[in-house]
PDB file of N, CA and C in Angstrom:
ATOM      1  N   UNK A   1     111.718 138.469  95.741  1.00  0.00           N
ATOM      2  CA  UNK A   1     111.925 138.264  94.322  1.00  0.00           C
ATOM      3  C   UNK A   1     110.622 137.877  93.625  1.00  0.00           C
ATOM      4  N   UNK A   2     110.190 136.916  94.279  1.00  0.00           N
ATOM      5  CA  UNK A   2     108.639 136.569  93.639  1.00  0.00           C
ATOM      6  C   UNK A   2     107.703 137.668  93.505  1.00  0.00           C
ATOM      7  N   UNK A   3     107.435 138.261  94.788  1.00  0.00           N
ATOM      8  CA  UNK A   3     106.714 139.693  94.496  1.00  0.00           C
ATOM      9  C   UNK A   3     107.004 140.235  93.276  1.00  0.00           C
ATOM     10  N   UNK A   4     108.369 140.643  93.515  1.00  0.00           N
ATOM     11  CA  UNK A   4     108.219 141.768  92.086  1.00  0.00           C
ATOM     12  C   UNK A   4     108.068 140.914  90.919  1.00  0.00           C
ATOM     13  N   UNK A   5     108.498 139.843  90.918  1.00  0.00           N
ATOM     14  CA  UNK A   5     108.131 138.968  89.229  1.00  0.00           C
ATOM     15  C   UNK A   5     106.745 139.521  88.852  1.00  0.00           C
ATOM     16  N   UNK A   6     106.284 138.994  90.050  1.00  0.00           N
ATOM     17  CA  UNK A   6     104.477 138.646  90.165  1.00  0.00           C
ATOM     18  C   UNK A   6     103.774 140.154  89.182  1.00  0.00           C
ATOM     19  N   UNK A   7     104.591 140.812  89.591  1.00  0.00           N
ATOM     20  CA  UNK A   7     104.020 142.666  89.158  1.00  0.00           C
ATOM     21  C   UNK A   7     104.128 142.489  87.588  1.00  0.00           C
ATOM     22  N   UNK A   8     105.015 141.872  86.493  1.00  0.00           N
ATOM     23  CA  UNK A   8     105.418 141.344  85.176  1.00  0.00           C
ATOM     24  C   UNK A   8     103.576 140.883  85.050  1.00  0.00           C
ATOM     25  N   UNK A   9     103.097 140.116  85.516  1.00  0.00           N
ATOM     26  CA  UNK A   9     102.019 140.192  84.902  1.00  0.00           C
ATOM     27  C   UNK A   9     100.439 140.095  86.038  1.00  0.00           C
ATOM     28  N   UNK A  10     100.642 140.778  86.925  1.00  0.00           N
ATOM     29  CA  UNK A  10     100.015 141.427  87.233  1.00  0.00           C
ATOM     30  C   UNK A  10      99.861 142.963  87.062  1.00  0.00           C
ATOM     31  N   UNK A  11      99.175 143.231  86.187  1.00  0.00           N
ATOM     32  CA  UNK A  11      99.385 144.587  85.879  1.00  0.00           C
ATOM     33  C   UNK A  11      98.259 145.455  85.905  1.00  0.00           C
ATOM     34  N   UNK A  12      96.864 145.004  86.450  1.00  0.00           N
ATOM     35  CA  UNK A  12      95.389 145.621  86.962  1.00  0.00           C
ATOM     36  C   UNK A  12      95.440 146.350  88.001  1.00  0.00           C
ATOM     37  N   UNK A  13      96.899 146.032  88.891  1.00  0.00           N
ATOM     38  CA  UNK A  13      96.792 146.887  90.411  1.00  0.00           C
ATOM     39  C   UNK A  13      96.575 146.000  91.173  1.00  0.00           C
ATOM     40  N   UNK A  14      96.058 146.326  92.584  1.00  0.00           N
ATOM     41  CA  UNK A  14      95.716 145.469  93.879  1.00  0.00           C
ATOM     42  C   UNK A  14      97.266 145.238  94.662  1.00  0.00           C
ATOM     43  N   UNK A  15      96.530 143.725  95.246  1.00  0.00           N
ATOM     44  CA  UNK A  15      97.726 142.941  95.798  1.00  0.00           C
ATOM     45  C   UNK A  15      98.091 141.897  95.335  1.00  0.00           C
ATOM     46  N   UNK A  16      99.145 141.602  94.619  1.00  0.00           N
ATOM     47  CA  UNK A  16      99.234 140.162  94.131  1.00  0.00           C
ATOM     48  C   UNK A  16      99.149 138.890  95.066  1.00  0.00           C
ATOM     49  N   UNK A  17      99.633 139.243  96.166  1.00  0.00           N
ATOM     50  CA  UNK A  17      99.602 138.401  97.570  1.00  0.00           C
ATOM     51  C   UNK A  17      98.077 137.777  98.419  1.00  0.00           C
ATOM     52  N   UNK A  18      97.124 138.277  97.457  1.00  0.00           N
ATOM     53  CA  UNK A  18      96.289 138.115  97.579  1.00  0.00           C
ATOM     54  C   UNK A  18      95.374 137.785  96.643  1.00  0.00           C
ATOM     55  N   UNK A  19      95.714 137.536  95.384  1.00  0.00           N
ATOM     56  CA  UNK A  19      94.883 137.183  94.262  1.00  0.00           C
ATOM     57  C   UNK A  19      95.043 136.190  93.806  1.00  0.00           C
ATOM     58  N   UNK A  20      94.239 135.401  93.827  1.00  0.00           N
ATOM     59  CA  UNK A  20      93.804 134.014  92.924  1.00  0.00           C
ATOM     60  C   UNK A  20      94.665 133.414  91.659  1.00  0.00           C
ATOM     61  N   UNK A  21      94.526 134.338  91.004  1.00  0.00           N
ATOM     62  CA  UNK A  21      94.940 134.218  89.654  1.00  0.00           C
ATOM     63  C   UNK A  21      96.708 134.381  89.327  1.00  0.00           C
ATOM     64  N   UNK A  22      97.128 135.059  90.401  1.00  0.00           N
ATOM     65  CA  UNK A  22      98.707 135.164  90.874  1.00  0.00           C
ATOM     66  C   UNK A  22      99.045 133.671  91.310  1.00  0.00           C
ATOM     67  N   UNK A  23      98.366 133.587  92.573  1.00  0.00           N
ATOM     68  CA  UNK A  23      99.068 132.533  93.351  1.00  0.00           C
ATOM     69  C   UNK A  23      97.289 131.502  93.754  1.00  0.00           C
ATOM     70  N   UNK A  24      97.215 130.648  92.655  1.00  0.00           N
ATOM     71  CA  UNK A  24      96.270 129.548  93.040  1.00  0.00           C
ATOM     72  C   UNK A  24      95.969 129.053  94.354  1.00  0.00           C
ATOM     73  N   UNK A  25      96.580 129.030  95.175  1.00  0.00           N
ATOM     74  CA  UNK A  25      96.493 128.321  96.856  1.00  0.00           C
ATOM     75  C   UNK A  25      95.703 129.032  97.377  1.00  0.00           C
ATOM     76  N   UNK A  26      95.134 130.162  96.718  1.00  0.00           N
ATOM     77  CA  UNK A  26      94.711 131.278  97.830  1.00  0.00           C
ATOM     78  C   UNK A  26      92.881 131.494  97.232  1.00  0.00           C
ATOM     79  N   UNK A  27      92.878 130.835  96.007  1.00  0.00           N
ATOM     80  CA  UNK A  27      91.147 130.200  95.427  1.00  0.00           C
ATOM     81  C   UNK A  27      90.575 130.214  96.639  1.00  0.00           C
ATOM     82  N   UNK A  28      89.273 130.242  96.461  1.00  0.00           N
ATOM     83  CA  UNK A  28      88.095 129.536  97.623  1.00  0.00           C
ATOM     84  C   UNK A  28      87.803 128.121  97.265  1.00  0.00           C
ATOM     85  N   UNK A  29      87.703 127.174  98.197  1.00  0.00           N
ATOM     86  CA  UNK A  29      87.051 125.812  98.323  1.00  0.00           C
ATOM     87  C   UNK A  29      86.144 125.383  96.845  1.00  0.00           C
ATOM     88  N   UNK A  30      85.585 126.014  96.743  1.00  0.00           N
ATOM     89  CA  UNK A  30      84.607 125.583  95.216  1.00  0.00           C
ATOM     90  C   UNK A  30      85.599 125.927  94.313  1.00  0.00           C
ATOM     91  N   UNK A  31      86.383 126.656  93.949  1.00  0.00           N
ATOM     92  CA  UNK A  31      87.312 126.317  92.709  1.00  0.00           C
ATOM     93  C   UNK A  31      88.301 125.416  92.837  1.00  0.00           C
ATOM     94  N   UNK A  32      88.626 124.714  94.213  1.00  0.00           N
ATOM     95  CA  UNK A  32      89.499 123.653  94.145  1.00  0.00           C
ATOM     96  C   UNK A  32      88.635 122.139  94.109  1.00  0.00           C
ATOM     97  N   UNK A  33      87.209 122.515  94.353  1.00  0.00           N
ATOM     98  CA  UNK A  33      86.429 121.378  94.011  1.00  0.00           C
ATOM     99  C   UNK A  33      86.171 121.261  93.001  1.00  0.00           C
ATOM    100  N   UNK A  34      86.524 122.052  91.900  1.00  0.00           N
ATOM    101  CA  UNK A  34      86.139 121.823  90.553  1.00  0.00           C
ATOM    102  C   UNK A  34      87.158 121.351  89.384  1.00  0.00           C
ATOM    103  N   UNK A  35      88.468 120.861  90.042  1.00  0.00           N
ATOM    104  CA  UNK A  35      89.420 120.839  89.514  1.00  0.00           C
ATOM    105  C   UNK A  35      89.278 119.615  88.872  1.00  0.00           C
ATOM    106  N   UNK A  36      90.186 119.363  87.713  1.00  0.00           N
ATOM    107  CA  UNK A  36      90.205 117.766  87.026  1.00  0.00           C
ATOM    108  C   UNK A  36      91.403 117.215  88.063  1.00  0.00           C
ATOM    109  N   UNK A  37      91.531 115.908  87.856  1.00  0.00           N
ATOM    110  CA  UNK A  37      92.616 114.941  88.566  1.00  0.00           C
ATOM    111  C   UNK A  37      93.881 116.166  88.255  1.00  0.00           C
ATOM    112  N   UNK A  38      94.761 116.075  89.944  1.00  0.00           N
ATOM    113  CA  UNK A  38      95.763 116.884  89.789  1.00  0.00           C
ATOM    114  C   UNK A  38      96.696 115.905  90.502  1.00  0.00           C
ATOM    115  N   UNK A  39      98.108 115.749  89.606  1.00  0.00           N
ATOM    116  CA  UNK A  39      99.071 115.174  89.774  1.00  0.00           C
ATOM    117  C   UNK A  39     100.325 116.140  90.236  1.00  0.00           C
ATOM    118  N   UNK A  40     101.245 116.407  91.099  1.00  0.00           N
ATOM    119  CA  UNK A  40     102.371 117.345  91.738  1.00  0.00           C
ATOM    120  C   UNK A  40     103.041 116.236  91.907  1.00  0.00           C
ATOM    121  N   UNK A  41     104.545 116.707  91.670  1.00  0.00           N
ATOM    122  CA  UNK A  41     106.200 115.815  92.316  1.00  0.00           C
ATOM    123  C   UNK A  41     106.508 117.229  92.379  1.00  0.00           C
ATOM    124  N   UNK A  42     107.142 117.181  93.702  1.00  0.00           N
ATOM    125  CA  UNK A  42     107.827 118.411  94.424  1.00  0.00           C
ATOM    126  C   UNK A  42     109.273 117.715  95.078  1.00  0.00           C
ATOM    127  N   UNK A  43     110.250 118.286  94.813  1.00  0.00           N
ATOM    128  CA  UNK A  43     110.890 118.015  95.752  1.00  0.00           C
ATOM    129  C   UNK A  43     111.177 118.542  97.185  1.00  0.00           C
ATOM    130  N   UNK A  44     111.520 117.536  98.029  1.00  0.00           N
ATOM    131  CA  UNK A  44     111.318 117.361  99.468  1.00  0.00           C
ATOM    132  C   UNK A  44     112.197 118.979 100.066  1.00  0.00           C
ATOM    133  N   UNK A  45     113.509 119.127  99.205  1.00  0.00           N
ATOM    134  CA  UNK A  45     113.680 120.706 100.026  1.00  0.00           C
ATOM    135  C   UNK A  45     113.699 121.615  98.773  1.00  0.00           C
ATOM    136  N   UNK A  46     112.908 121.511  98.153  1.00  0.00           N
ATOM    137  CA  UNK A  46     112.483 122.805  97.173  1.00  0.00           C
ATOM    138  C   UNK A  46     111.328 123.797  98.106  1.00  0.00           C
ATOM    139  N   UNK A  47     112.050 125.425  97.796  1.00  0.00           N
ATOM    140  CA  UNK A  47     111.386 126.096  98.872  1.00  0.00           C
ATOM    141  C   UNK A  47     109.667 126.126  98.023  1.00  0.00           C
ATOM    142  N   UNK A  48     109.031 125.436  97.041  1.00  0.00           N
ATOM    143  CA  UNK A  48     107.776 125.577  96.843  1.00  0.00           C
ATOM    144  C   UNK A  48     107.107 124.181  97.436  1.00  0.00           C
ATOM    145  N   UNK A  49     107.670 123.221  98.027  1.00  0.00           N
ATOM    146  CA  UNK A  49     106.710 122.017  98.617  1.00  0.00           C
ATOM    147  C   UNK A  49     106.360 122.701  99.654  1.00  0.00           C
ATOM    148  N   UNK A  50     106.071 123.422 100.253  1.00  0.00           N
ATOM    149  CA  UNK A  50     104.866 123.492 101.197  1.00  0.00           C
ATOM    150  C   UNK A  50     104.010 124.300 100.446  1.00  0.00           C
ATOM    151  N   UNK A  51     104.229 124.965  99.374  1.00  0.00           N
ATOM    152  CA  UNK A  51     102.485 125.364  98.899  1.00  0.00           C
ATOM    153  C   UNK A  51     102.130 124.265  97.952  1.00  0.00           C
ATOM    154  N   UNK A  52     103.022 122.906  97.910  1.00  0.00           N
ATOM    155  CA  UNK A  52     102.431 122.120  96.977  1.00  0.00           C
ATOM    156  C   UNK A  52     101.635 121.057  97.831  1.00  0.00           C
ATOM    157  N   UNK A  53     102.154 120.851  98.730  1.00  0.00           N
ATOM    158  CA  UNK A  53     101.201 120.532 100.136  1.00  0.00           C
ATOM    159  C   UNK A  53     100.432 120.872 100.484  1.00  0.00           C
ATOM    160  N   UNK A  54     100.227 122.133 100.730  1.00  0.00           N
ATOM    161  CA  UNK A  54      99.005 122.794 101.033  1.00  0.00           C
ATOM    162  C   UNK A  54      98.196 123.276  99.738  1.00  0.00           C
ATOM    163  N   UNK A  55      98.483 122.874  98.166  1.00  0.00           N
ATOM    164  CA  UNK A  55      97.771 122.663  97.319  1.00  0.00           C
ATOM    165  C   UNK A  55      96.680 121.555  97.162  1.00  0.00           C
ATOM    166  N   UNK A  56      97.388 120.713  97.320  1.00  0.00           N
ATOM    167  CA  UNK A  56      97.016 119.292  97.287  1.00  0.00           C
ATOM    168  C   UNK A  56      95.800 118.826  98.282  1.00  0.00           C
ATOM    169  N   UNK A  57      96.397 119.681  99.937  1.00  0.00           N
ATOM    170  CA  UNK A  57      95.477 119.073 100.655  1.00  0.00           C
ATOM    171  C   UNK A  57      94.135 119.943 100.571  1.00  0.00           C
ATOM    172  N   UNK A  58      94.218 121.182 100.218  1.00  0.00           N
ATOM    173  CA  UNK A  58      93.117 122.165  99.519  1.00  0.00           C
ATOM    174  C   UNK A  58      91.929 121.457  98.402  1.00  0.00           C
ATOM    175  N   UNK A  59      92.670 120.307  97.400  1.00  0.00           N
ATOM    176  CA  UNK A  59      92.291 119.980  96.579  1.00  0.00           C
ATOM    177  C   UNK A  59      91.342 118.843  97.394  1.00  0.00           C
ATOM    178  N   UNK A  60      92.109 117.926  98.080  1.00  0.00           N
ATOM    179  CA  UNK A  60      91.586 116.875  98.613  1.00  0.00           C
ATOM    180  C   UNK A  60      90.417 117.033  99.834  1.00  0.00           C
ATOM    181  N   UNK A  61      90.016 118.260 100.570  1.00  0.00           N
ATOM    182  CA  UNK A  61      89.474 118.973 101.431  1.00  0.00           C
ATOM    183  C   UNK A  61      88.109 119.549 100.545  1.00  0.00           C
ATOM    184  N   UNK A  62      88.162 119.922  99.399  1.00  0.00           N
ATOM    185  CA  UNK A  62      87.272 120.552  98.665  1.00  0.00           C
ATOM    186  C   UNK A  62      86.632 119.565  98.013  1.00  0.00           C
ATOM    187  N   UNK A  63      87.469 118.747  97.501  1.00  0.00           N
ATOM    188  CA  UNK A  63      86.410 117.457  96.737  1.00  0.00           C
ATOM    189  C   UNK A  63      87.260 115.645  97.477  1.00  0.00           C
ATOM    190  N   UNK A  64      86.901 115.288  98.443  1.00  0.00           N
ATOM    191  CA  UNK A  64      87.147 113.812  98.922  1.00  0.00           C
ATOM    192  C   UNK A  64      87.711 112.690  97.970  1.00  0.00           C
ATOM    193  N   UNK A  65      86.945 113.340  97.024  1.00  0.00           N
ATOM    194  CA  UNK A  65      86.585 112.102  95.955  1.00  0.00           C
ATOM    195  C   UNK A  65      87.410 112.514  94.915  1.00  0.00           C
ATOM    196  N   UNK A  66      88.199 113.495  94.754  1.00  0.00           N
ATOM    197  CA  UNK A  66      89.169 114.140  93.385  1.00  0.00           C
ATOM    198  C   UNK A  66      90.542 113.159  93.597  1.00  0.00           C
ATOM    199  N   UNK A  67      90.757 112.853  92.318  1.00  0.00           N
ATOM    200  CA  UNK A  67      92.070 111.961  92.174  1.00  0.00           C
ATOM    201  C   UNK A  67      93.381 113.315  92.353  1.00  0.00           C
ATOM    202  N   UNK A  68      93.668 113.134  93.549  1.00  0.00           N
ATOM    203  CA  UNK A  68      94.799 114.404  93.855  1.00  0.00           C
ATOM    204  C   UNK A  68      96.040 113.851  94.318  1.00  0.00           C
ATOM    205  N   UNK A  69      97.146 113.771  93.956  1.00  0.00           N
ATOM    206  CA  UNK A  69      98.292 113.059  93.998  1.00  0.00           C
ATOM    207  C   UNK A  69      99.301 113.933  94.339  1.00  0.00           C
ATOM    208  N   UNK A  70     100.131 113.838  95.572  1.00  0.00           N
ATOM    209  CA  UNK A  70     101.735 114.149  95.318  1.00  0.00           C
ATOM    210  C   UNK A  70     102.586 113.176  95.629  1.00  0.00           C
ATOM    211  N   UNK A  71     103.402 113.427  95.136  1.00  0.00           N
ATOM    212  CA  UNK A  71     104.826 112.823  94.909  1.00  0.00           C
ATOM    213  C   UNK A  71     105.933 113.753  95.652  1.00  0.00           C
ATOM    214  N   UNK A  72     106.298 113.510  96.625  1.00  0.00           N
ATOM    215  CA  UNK A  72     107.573 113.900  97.173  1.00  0.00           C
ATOM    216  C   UNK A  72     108.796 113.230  97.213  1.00  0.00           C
ATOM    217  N   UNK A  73     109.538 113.984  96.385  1.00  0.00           N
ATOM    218  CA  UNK A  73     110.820 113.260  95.597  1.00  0.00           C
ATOM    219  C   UNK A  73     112.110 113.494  96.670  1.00  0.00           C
ATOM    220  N   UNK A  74     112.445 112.925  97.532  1.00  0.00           N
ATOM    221  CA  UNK A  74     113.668 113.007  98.611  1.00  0.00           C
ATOM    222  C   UNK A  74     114.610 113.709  98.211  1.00  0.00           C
ATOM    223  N   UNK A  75     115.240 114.791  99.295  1.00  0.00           N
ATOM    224  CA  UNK A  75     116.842 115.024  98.664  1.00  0.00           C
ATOM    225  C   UNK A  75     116.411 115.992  97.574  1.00  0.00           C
ATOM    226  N   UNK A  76     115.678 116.686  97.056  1.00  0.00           N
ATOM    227  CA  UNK A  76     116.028 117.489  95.296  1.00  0.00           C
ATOM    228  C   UNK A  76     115.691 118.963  95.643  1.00  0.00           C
ATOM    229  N   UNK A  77     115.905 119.369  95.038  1.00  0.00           N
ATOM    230  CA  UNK A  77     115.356 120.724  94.808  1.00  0.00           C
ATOM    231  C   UNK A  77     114.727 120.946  93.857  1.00  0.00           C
ATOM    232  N   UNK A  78     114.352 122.369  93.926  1.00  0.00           N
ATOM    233  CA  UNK A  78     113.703 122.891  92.247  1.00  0.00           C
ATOM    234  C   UNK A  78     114.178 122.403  91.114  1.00  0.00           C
ATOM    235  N   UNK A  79     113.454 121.870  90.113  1.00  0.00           N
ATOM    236  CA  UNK A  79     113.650 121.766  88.584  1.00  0.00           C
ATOM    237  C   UNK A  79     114.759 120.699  88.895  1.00  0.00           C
ATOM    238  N   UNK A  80     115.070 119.633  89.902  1.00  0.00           N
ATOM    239  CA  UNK A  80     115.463 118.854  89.432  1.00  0.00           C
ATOM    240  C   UNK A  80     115.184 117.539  88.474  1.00  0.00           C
ATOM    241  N   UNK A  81     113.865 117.852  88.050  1.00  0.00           N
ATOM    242  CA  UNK A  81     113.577 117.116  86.575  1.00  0.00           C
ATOM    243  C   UNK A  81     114.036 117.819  85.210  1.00  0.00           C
ATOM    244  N   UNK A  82     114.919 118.502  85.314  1.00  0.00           N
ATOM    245  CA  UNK A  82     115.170 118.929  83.883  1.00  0.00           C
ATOM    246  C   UNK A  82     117.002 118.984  84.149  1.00  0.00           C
ATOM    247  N   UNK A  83     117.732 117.853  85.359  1.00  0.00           N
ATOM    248  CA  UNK A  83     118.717 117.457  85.001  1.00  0.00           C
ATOM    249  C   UNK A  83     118.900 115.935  85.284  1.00  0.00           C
ATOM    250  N   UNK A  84     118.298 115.050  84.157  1.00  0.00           N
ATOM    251  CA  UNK A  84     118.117 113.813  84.324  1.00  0.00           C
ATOM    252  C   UNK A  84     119.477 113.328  83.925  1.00  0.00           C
ATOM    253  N   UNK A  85     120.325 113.621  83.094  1.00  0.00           N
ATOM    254  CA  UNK A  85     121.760 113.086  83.154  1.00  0.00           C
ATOM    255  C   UNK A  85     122.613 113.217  84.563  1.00  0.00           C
ATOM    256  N   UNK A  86     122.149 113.973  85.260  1.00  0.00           N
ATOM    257  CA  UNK A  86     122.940 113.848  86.803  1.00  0.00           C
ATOM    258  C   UNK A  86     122.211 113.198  87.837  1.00  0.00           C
ATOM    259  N   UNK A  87     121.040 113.484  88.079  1.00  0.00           N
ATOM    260  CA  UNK A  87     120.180 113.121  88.899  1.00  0.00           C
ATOM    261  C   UNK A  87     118.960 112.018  88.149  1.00  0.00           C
ATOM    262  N   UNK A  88     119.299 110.899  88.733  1.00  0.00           N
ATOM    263  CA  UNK A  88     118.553 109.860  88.798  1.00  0.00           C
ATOM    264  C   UNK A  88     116.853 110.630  89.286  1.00  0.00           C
ATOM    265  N   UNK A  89     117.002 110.480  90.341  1.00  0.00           N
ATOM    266  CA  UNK A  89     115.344 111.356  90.798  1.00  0.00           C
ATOM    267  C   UNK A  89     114.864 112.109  90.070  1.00  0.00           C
ATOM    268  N   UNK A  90     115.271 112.634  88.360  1.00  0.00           N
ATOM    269  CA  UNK A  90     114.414 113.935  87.840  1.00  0.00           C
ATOM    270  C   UNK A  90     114.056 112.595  86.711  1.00  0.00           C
ATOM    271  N   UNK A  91     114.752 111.556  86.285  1.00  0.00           N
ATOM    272  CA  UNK A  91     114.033 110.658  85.314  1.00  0.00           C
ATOM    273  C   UNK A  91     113.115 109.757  86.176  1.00  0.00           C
ATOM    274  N   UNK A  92     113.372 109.764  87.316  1.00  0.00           N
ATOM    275  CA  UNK A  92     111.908 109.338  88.076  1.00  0.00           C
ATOM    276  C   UNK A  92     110.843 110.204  88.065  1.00  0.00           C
ATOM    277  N   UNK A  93     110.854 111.463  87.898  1.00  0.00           N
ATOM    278  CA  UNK A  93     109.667 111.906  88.110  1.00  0.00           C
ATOM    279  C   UNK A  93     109.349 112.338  87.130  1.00  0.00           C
ATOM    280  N   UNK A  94     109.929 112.385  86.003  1.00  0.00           N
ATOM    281  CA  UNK A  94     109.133 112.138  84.462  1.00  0.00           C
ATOM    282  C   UNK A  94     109.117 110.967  84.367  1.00  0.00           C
ATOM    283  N   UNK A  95     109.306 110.195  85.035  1.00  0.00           N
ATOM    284  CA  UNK A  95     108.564 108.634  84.511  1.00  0.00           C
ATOM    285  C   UNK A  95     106.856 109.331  85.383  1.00  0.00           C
ATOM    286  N   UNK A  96     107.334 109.241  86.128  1.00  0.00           N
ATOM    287  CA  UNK A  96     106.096 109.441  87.216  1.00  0.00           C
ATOM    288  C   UNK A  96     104.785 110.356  86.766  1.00  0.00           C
ATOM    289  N   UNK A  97     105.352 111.236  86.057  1.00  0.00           N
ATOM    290  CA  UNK A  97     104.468 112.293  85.418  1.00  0.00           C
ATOM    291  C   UNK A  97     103.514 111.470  83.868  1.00  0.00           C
ATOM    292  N   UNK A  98     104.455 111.122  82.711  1.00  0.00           N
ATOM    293  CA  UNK A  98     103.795 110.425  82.385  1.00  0.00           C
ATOM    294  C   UNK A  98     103.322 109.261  82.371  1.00  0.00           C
ATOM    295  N   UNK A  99     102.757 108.495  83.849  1.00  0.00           N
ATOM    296  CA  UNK A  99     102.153 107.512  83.973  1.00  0.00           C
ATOM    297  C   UNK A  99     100.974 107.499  84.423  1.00  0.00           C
ATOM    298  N   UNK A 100     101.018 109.471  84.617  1.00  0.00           N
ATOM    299  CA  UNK A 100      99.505 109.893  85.623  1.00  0.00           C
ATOM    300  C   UNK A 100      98.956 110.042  84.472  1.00  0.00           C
TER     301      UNK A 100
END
């Protein structure tokens, strides 16, 4: 499913599976050292925390010294910050977001 999204605006050709500008994780070392402070809350079984993991530690690998933060929110899935009337854990992590 992601593939074909990815084609919506990838539209130069190539491989999206392989381009930068598609999918960030896949930069070289000097563009993740150049990043400003990066803050992530992922939840713990949302199928995108492991590239937010392996974002993060990309970030922290490239520059030591970069304020690089995640937050792994137990129990949630995707976009459970945009149902804060059911789930307690999505008004935690907009608290969490704006305190970074």
């Amino acid at each position: 499913f992601m593939l074909t999204i990815s084609f919506a605006y990838f539209r130069l050709g190539g491989d999206p599976t392989t381009y930068m500008y598609i999918s960030p994780i896949l930069a070289p070392p000097k563009y993740f050292a150049k990043l400003p402070p990066v803050y992530i809350h992922v939840g713990s079984v949302d199928p995108l925390s492991d590239d937010s993991i392996r974002f993060i530690t990309k970030v922290r690998r490239a520059n030591p010294d970069s304020k690089a933060v995640l937050d792994l929110i137990p129990k949630v899935s995707h976009a459970y910050m945009h149902v804060t009337n059911f789930l307690r854990e999505g008004q935690i992590a907009i608290n969490l977001s704006l305190s970074y």
